[in-house]
N, C-alpha and C. Protein backbone atom coordinates (compact mmCIF):
# COMPACT_ATOMS: atom_id res chain seq x y z
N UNK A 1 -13.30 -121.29 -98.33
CA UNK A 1 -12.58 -122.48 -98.74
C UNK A 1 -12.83 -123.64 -97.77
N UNK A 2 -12.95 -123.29 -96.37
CA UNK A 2 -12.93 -124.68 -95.44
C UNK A 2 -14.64 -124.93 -95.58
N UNK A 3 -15.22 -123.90 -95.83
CA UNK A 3 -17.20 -124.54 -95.79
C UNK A 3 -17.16 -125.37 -96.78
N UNK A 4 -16.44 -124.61 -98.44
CA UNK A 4 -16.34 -125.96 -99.54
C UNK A 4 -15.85 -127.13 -99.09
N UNK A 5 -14.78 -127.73 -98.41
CA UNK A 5 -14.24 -128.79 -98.46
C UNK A 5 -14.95 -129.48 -97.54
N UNK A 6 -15.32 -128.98 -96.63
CA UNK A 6 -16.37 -129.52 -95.65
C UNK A 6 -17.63 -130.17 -96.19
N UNK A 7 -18.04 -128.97 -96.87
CA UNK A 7 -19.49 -129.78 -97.77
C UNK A 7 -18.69 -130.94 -98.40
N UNK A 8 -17.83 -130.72 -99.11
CA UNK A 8 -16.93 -132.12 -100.42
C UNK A 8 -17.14 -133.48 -99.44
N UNK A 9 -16.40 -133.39 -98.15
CA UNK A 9 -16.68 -134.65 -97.24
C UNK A 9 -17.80 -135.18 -96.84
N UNK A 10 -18.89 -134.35 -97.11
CA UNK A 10 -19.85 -135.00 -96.51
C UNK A 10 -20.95 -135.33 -97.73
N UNK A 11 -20.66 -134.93 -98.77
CA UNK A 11 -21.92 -135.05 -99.98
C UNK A 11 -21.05 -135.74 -100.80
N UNK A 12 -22.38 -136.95 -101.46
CA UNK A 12 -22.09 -137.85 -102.25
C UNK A 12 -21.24 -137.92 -103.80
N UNK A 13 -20.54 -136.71 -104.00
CA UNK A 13 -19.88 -136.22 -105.19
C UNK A 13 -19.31 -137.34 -106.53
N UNK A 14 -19.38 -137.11 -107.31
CA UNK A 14 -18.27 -138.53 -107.64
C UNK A 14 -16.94 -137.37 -108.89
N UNK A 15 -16.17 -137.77 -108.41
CA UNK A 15 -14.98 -137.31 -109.79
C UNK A 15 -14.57 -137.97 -110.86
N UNK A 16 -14.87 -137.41 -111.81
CA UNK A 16 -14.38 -137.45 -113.69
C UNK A 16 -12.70 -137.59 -113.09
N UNK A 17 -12.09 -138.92 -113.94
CA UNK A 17 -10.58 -138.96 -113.55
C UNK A 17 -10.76 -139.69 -115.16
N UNK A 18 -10.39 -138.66 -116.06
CA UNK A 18 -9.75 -139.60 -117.49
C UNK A 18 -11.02 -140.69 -117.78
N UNK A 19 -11.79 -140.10 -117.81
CA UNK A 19 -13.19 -141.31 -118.41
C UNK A 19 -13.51 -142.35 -117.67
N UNK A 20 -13.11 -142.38 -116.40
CA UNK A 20 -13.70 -142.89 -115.27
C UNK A 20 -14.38 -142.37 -113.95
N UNK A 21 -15.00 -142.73 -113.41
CA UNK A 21 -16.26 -142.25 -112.35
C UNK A 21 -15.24 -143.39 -111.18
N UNK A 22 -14.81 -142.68 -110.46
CA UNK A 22 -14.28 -143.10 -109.07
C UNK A 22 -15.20 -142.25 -108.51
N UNK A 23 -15.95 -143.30 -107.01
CA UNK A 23 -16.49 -142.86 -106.08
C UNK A 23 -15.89 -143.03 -104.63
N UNK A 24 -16.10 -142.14 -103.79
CA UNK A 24 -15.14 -142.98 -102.53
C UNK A 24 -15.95 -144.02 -101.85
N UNK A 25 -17.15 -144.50 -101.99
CA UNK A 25 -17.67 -145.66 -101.18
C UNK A 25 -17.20 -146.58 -102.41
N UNK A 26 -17.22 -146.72 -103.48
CA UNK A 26 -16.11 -147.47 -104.21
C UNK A 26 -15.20 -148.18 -103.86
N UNK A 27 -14.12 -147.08 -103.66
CA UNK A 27 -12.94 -146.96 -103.02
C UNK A 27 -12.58 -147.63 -101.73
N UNK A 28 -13.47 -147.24 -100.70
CA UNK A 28 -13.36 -147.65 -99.30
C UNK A 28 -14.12 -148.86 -99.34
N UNK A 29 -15.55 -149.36 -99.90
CA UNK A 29 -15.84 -150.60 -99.92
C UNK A 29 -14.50 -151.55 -100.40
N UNK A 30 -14.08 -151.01 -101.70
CA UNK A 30 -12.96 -152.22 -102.28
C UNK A 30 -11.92 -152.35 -101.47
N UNK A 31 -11.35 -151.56 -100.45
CA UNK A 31 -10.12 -151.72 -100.07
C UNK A 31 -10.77 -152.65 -98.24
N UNK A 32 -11.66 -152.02 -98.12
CA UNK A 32 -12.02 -152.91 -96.72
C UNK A 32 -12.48 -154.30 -96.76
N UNK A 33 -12.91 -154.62 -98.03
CA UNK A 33 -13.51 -155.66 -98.13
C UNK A 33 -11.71 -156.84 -98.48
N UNK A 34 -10.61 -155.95 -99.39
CA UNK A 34 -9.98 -156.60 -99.80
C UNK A 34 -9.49 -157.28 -98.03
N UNK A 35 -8.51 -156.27 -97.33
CA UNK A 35 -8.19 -155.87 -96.03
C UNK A 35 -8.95 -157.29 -95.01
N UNK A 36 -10.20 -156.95 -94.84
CA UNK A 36 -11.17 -158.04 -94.39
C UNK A 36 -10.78 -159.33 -94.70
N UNK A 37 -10.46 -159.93 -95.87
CA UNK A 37 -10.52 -160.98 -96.37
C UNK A 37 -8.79 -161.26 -95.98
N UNK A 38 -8.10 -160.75 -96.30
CA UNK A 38 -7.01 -161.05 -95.58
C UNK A 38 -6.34 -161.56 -94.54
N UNK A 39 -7.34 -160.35 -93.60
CA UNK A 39 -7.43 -161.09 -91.83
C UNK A 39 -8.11 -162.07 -91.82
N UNK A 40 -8.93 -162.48 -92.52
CA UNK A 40 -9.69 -163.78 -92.08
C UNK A 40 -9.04 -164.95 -92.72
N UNK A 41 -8.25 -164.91 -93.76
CA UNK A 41 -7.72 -165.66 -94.51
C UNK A 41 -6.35 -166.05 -93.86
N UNK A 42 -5.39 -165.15 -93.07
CA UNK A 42 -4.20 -165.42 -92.18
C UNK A 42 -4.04 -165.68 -91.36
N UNK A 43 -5.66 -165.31 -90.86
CA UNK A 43 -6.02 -165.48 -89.00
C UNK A 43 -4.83 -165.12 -88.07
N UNK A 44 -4.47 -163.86 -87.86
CA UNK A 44 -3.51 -163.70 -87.47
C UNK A 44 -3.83 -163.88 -85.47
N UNK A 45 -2.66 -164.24 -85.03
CA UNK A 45 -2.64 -164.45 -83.63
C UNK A 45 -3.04 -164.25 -82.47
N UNK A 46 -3.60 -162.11 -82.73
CA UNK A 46 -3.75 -161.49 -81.96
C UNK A 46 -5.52 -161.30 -82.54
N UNK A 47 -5.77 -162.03 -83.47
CA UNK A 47 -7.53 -161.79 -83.43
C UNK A 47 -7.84 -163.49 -83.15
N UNK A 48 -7.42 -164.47 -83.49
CA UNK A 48 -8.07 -165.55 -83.46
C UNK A 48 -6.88 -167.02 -82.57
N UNK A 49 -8.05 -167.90 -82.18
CA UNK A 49 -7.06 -168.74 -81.47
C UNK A 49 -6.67 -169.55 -82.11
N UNK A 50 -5.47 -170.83 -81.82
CA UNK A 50 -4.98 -171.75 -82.33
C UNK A 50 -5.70 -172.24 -83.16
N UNK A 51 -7.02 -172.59 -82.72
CA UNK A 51 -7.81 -173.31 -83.38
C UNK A 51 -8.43 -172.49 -84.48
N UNK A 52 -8.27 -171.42 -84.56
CA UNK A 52 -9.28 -170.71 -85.58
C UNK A 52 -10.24 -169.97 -85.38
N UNK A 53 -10.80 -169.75 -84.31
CA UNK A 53 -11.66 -169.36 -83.55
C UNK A 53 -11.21 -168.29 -83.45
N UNK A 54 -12.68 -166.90 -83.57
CA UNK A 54 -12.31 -165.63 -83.27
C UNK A 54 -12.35 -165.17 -81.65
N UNK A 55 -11.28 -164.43 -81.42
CA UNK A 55 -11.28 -163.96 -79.74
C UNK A 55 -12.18 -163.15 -79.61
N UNK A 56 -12.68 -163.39 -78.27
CA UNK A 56 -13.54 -162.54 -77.85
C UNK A 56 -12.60 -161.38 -77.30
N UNK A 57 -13.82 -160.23 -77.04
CA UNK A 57 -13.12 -158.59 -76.66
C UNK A 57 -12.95 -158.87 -75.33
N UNK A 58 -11.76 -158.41 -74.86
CA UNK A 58 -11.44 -158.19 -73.56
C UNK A 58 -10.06 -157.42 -72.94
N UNK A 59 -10.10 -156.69 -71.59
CA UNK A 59 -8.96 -155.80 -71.71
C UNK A 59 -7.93 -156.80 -71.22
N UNK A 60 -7.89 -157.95 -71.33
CA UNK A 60 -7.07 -159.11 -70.89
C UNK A 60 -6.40 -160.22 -72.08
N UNK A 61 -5.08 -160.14 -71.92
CA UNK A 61 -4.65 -160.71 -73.50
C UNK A 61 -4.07 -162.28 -72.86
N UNK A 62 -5.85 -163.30 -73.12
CA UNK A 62 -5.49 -164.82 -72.73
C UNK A 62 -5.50 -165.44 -74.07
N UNK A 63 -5.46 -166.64 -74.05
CA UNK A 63 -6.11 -167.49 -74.87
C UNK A 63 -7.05 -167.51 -75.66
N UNK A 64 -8.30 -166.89 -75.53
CA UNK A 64 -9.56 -166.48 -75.94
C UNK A 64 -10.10 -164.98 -75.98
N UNK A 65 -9.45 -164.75 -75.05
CA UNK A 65 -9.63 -163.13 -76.02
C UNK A 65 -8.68 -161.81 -75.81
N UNK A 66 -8.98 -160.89 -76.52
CA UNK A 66 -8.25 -160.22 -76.88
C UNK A 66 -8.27 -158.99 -77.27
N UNK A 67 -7.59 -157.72 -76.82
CA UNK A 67 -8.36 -156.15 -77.12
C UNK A 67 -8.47 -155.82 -78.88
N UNK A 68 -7.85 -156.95 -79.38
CA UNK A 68 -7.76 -156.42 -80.92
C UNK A 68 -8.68 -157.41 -81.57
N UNK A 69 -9.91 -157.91 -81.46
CA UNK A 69 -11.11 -159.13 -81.60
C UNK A 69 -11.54 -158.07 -82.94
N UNK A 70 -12.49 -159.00 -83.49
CA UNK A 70 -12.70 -158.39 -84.99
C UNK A 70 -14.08 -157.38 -84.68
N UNK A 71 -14.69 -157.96 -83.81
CA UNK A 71 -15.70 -156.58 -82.95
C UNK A 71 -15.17 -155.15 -83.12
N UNK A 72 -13.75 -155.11 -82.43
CA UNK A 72 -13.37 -153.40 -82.45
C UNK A 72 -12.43 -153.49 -84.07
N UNK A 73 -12.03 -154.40 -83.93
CA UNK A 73 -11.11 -154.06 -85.82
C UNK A 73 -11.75 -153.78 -86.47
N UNK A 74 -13.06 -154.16 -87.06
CA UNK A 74 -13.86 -154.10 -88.37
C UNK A 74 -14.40 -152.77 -88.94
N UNK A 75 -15.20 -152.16 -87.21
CA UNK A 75 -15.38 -151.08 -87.68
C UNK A 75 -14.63 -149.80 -87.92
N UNK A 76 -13.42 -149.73 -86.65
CA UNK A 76 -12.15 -149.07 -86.98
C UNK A 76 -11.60 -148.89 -88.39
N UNK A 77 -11.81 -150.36 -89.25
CA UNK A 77 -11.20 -150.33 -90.25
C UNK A 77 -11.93 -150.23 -91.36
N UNK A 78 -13.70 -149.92 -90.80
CA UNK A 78 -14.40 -149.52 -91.94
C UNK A 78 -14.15 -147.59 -92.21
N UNK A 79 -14.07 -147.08 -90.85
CA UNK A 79 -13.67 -145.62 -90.84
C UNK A 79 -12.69 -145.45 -91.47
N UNK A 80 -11.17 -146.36 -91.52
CA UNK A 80 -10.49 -145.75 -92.07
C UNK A 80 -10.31 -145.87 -93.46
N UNK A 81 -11.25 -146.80 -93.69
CA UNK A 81 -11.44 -146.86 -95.37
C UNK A 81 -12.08 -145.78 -95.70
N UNK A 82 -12.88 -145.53 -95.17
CA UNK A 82 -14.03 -144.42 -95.88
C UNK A 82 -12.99 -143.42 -95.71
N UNK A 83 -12.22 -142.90 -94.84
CA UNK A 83 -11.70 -141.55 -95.05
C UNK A 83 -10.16 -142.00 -96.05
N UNK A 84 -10.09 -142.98 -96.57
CA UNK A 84 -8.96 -143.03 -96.97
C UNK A 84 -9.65 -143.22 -98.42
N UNK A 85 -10.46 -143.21 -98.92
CA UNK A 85 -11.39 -143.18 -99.76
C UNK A 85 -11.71 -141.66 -100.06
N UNK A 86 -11.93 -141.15 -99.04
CA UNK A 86 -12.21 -139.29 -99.23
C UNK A 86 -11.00 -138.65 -99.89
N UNK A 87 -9.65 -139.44 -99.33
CA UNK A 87 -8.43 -138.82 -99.48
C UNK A 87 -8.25 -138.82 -100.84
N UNK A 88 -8.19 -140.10 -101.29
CA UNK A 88 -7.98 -140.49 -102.45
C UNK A 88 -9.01 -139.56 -103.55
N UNK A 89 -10.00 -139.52 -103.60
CA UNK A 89 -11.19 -138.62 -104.42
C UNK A 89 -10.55 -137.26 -104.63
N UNK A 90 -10.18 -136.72 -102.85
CA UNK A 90 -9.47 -135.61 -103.31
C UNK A 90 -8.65 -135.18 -104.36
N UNK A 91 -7.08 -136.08 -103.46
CA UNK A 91 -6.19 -135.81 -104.42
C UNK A 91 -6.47 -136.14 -105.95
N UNK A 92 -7.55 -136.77 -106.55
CA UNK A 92 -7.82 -137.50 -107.80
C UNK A 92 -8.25 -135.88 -108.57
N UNK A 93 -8.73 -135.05 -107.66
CA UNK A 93 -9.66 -134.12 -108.01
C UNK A 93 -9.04 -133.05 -108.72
């Protein structure tokens, strides 16, 4: 049972849900891309400065930059799409 589910995570599968083809790069593209557009659209405080400007990475929280810069967010939040994308396929399954 754990070699099956193991293979399931890592091969390109897609699941039959009621006459639709959900895929999880689907899934995780649409929700990171939505996610993405959000932060850039609110510019929230702790990624960008007054002016709009994205912070640079640093373990120092000034004016200009900042440990949460879209450098370490993006891809963090491309992982957790993709596995939140796996999740979803699952339970669909």
């Amino acid at each position: 049972m754990v070699k099956k589910r193991f293979q399931f995570l890592f091969c390109n599968h897609k699941v039959e849900v009621k006459n639709m083809l959900i895929n999880r790069w689907q899934i995780a593209l649409t929700v990171y891309l939505l996610i993405a557009l959000v932060l850039i659209y609110f510019k929230p405080a702790m990624m960008f400065t007054p002016e709009g400007d994205v912070k640079h990475w640093s373990s120092e929280n000034t004016e200009t930059t900042s440990v949460f810069s879209l450098v370490i967010v993006f891809p963090i939040l491309a992982l957790l799409c993709y596995y939140l994308g796996v999740w979803i396929e699952l339970l669909l399954a």
